[in-house]
Protein backbone atom coordinates (compact mmCIF):
# COMPACT_ATOMS: atom_id res chain seq x y z
CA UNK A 1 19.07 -65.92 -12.02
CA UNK A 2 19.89 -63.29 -15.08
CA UNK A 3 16.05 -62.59 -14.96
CA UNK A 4 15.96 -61.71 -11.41
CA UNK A 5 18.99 -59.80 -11.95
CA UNK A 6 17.05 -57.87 -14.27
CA UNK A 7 14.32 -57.50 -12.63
CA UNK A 8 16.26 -56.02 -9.52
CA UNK A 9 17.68 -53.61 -11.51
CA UNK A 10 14.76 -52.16 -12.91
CA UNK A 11 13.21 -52.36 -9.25
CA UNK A 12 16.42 -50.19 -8.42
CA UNK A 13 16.31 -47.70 -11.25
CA UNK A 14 12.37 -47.25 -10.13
CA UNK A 15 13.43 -46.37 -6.74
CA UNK A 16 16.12 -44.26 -8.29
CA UNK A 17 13.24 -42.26 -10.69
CA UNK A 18 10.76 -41.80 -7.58
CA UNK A 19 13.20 -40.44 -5.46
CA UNK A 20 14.78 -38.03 -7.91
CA UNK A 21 10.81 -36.74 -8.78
CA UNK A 22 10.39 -36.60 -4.89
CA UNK A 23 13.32 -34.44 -4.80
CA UNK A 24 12.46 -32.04 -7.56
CA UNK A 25 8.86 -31.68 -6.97
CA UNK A 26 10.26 -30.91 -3.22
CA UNK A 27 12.28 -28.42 -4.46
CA UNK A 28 9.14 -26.99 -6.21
CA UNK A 29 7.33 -27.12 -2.95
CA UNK A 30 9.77 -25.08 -0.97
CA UNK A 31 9.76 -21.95 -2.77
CA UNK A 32 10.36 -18.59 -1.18
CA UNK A 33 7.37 -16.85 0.26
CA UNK A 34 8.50 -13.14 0.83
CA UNK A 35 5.53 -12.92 3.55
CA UNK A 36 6.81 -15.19 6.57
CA UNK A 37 10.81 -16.58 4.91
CA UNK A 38 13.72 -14.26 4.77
CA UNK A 39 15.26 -14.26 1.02
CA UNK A 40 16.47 -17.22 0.11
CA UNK A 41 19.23 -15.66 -2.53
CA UNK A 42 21.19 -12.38 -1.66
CA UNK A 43 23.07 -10.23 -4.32
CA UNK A 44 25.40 -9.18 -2.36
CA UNK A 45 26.65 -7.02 -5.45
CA UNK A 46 24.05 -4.84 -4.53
CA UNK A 47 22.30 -6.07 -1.58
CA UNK A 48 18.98 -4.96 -0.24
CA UNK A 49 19.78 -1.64 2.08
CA UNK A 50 17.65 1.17 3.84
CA UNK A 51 18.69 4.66 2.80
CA UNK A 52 17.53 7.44 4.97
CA UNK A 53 17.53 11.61 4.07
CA UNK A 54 14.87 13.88 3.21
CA UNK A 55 13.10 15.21 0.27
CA UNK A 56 11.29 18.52 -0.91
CA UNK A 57 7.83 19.54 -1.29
CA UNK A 58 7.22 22.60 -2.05
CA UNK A 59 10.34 24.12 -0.41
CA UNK A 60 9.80 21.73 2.51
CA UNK A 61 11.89 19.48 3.59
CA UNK A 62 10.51 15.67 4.32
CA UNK A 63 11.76 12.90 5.99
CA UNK A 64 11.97 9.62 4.16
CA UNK A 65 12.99 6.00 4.06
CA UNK A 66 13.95 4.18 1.10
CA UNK A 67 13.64 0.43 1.32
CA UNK A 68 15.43 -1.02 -1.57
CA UNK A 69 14.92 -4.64 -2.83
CA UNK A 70 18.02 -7.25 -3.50
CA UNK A 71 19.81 -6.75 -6.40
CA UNK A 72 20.86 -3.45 -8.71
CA UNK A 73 17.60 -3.75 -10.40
CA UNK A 74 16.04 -1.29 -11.89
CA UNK A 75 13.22 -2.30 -9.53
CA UNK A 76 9.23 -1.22 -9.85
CA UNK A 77 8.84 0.82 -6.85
CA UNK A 78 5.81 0.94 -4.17
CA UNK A 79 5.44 4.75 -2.33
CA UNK A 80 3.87 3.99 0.80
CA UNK A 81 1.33 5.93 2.50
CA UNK A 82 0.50 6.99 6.07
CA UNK A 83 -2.74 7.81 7.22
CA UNK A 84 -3.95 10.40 9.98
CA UNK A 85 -2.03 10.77 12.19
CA UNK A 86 0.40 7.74 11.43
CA UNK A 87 0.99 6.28 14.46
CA UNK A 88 0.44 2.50 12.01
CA UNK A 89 3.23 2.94 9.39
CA UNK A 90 2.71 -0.22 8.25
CA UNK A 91 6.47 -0.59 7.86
CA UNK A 92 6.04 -4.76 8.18
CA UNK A 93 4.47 -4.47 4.66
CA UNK A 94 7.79 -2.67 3.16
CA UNK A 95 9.64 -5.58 4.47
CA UNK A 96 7.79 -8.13 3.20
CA UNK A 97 6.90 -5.99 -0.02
CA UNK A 98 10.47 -5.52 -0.25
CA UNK A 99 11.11 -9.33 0.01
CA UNK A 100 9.21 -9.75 -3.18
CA UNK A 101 10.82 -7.69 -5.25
CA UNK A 102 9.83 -4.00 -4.62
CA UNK A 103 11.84 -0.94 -3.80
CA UNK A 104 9.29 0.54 -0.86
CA UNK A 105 9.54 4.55 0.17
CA UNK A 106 7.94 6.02 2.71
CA UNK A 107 7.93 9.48 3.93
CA UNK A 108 6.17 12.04 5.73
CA UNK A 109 4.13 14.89 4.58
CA UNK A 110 4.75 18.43 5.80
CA UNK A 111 3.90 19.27 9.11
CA UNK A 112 3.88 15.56 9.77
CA UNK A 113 6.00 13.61 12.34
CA UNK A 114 8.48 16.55 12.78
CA UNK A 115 8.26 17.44 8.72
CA UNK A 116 8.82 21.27 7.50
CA UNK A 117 5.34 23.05 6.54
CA UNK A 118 2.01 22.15 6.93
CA UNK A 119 0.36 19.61 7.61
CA UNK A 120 -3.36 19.37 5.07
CA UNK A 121 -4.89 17.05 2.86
CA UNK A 122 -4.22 19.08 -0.22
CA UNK A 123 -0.91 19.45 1.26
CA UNK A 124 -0.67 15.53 1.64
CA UNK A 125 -1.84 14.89 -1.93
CA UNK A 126 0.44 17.40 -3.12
CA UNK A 127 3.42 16.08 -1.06
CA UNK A 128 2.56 12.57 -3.30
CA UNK A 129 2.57 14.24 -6.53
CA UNK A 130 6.02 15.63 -5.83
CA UNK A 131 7.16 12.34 -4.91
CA UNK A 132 5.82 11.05 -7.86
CA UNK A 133 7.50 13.60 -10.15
CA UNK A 134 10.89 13.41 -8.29
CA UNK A 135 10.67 9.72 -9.16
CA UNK A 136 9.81 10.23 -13.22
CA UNK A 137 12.80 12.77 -13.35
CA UNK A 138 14.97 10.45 -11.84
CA UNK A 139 15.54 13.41 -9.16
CA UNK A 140 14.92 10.65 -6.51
CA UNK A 141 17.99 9.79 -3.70
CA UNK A 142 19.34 6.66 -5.04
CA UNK A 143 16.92 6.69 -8.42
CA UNK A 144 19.56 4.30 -10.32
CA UNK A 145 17.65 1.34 -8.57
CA UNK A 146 14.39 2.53 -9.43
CA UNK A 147 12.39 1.76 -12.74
CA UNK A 148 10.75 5.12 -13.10
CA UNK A 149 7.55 4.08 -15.04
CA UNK A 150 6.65 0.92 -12.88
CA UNK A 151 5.29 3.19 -9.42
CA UNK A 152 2.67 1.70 -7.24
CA UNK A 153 1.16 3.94 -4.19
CA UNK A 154 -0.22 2.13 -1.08
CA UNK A 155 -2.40 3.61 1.46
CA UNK A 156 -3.96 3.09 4.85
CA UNK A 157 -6.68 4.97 5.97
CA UNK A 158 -6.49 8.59 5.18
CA UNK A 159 -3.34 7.08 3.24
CA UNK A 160 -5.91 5.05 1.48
CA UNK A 161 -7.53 8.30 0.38
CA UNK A 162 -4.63 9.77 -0.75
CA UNK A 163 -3.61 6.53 -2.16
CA UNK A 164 -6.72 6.20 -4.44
CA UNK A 165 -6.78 10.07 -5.09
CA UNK A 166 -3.16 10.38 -6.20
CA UNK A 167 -3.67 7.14 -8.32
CA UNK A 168 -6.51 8.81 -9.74
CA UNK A 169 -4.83 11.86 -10.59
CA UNK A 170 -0.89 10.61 -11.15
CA UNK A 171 -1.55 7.94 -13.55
CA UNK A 172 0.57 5.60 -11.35
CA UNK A 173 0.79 2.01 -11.97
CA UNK A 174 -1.48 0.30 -9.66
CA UNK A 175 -3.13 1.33 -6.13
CA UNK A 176 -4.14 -0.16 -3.36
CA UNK A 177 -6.17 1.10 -0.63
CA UNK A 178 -6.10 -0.77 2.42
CA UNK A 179 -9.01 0.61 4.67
CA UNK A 180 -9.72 4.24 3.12
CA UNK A 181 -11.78 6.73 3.93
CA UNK A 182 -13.24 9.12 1.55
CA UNK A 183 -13.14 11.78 3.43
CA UNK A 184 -14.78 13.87 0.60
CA UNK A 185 -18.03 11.82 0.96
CA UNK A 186 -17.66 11.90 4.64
CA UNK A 187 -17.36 15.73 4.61
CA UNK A 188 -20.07 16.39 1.90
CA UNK A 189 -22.74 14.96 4.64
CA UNK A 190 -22.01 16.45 7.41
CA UNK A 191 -24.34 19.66 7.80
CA UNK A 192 -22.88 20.55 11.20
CA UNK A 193 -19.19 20.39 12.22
CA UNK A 194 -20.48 20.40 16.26
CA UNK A 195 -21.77 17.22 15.65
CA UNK A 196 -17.94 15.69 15.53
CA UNK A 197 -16.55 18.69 17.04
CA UNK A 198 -18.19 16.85 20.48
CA UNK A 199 -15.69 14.17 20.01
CA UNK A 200 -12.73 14.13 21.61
CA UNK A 201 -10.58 12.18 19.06
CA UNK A 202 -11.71 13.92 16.04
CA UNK A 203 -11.41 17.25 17.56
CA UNK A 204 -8.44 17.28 19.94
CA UNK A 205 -4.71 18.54 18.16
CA UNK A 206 -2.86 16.24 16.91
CA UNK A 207 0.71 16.95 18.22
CA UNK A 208 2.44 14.84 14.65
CA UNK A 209 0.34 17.00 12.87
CA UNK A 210 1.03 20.75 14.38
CA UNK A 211 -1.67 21.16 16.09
CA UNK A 212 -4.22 19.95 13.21
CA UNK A 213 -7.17 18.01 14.16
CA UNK A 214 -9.82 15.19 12.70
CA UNK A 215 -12.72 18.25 12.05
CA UNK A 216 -9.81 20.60 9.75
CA UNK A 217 -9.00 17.35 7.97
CA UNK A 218 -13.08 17.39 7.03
CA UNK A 219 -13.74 21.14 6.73
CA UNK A 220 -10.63 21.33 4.40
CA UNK A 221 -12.12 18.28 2.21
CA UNK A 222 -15.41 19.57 2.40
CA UNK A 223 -14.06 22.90 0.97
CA UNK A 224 -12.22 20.64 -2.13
CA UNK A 225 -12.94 18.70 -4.48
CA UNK A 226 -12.09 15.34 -2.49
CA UNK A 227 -14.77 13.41 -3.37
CA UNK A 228 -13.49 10.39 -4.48
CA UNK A 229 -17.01 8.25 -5.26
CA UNK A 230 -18.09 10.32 -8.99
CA UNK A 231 -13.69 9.89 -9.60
CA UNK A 232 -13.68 6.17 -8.95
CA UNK A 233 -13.79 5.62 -13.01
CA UNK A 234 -10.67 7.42 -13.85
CA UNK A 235 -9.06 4.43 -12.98
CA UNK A 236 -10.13 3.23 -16.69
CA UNK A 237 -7.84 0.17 -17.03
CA UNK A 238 -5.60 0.44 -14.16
CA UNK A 239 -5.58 -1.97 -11.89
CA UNK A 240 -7.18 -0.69 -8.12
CA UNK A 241 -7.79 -2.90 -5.39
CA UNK A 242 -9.23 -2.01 -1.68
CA UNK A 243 -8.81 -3.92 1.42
CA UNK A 244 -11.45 -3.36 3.94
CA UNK A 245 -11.54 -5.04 7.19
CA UNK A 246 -14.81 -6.74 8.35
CA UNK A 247 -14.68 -5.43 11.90
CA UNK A 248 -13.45 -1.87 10.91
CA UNK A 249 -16.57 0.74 11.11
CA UNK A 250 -16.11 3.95 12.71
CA UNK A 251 -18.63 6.72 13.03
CA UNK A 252 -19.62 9.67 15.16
CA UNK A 253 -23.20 9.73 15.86
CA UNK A 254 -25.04 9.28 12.28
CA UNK A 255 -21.76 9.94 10.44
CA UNK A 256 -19.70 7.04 8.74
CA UNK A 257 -16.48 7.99 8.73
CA UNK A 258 -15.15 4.07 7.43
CA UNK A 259 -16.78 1.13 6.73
CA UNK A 260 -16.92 -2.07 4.99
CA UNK A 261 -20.06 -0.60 2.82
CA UNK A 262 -18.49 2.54 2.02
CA UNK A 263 -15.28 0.68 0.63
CA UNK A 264 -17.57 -1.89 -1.13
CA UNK A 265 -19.36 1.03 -2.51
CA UNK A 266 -16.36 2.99 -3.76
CA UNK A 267 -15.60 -0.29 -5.90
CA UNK A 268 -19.10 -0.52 -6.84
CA UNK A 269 -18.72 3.47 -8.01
CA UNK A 270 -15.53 2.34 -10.00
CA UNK A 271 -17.12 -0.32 -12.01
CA UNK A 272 -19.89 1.49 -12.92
CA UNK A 273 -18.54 4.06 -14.32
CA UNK A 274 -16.68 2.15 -16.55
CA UNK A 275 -12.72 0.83 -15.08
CA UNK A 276 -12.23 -2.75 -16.12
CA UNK A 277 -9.37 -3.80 -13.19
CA UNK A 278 -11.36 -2.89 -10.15
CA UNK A 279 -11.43 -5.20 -7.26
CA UNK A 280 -12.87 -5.07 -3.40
CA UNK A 281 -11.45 -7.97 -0.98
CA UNK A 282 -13.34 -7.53 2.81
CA UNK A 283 -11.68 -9.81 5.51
CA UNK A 284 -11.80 -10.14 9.17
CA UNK A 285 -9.86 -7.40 10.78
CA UNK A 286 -10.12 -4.02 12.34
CA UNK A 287 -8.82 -0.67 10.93
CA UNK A 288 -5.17 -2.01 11.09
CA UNK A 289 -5.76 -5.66 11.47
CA UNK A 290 -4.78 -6.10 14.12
CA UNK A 291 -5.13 -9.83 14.57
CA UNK A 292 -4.57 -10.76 10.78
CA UNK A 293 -1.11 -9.08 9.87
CA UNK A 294 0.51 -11.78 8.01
CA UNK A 295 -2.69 -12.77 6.12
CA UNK A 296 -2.97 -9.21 5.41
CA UNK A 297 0.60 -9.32 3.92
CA UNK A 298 -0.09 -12.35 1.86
CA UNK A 299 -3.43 -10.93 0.13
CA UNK A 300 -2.16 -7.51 -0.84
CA UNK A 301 1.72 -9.30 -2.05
CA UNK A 302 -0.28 -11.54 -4.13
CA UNK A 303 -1.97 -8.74 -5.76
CA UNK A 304 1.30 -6.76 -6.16
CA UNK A 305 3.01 -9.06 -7.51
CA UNK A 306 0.34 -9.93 -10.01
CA UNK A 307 -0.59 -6.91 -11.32
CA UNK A 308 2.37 -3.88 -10.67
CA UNK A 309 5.33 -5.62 -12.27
């Protein structure tokens, strides 16, 4: 009897020890994933807000949108860019960047989306530089929550550009290009601006941007030094990563204005001139992916959070 006592016992204690390691490794299981779970801890000390006001560039004034992350921080901070004309903010990726642990700001550039001054790519890339400085001077609106040496910049489409230009030229943290154009390469081949001048969406006014179309965009970059290809290896040891979407190729006649290849290529450019933390990731999408939002969210977090702590 005394043995089977025993025995029971130990049968119990098992039980005991397998359901305790269920629990934990549970518990391990269930951790918070910023792309699809709200937060699972809230400081409500100093909670994660949205502060709204504007900014200057140049005497102009800008409207922005901070999105701060939970908690006083300091936190590293993402600058998130639009591309032409804007109409995709991409203002599900603040959340969800903000969700892991990044202060997101996003803003217009002059003569954009109601903006004072105007609207240009040097303009744009100018408008991120001042950003950038206002940040290091801790001149920011609400810069107390901001870690001024951690700043990532984030691009889509002509964002991308200015994303991978500005990293190029700011010394910022990490960038990410989601879908880029180079509109410096683009511009450099075309011979004759009537070839896209005979398309409607490249030539026609743009009323966000004041009246400034597709072909100024390229006879302004072809005028510039906006070639971002021979650049690509001032990235040195800073981490750069571009998104391209599999789908996503758009081109007037002869003329590539994006593609998968062209990404790939920039990449390719990178490397061989020499940066060490230069990546390319191609998935299924179109230029905003459409169909593959949340995936797109989880690949570029991933790499965020990896490398622009």
């Amino acid at each position: 009897m005394r043995r089977d006592n025993e025995m029971l016992h130990l049968l119990l204690r098992l039980m005991l020890f397998v359901s305790t390691l269920s629990l934990a490794t549970g518990a391990l299981a269930n951790t918070f994933n910023p792309v699809v779970e709200d937060l699972d801890k809230v400081d409500f000390s100093s909670p994660p807000s949205i502060f709204e006001g504007n900014i200057e560039s140049d005497g102009s004034a800008m409207p922005m949108i901070m999105y701060k992350a939970n908690g006083k921080g300091p936190h590293p901070t993402i600058i998130l860019l639009h591309g032409f004309p804007g109409n995709e903010k991409n203002l599900d990726l603040a959340q969800v960047y903000r969700r892991a642990g990044f202060n997101v700001i996003f803003f217009h550039y002059r003569g954009a989306w109601g903006a004072e001054g105007q609207y240009g790519i040097a303009n744009q890339v100018a408008d991120t530089a001042n950003v950038i400085k206002l940040i290091r001077t801790g001149k920011f609106p609400h810069s107390e929550f901001i870690d001024h040496q951690k700043i990532s910049l984030v691009g889509h489409s002509l964002g991308g550009f200015n994303a991978l230009y500005s990293g190029i030229n700011q010394s910022t943290q990490c960038t990410l290009a989601i879908a880029p154009t180079d509109i410096g390469g683009v511009a450099k081949q075309l011979a004759d601006f009537n070839v896209v001048a005979s398309d409607p969406y490249m030539s026609y006014p743009l009323l966000p941007l004041k009246g400034y179309s597709f072909v100024d965009a390229l006879k302004e970059a072809k005028a510039k030094a906006f070639h971002l290809a021979p650049q690509m290896g001032k990235f040195k040891t800073q981490p750069v990563l571009i998104v391209q979407g599999k789908q996503d190729i758009y081109q007037v006649g002869d003329l590539v204005i994006i593609s998968p290849k062209d990404s790939a290529g920039l990449i390719a450019s990178a490397k061989q001139q020499g940066a060490t933390n230069a990546s390319y990731l191609e998935m299924a999408g179109d230029h905003s992916f459409s169909w593959n939002r949340i995936a797109l969210a989880k690949r570029t977090t991933d790499w965020l959070t990896s490398y622009c702590r």
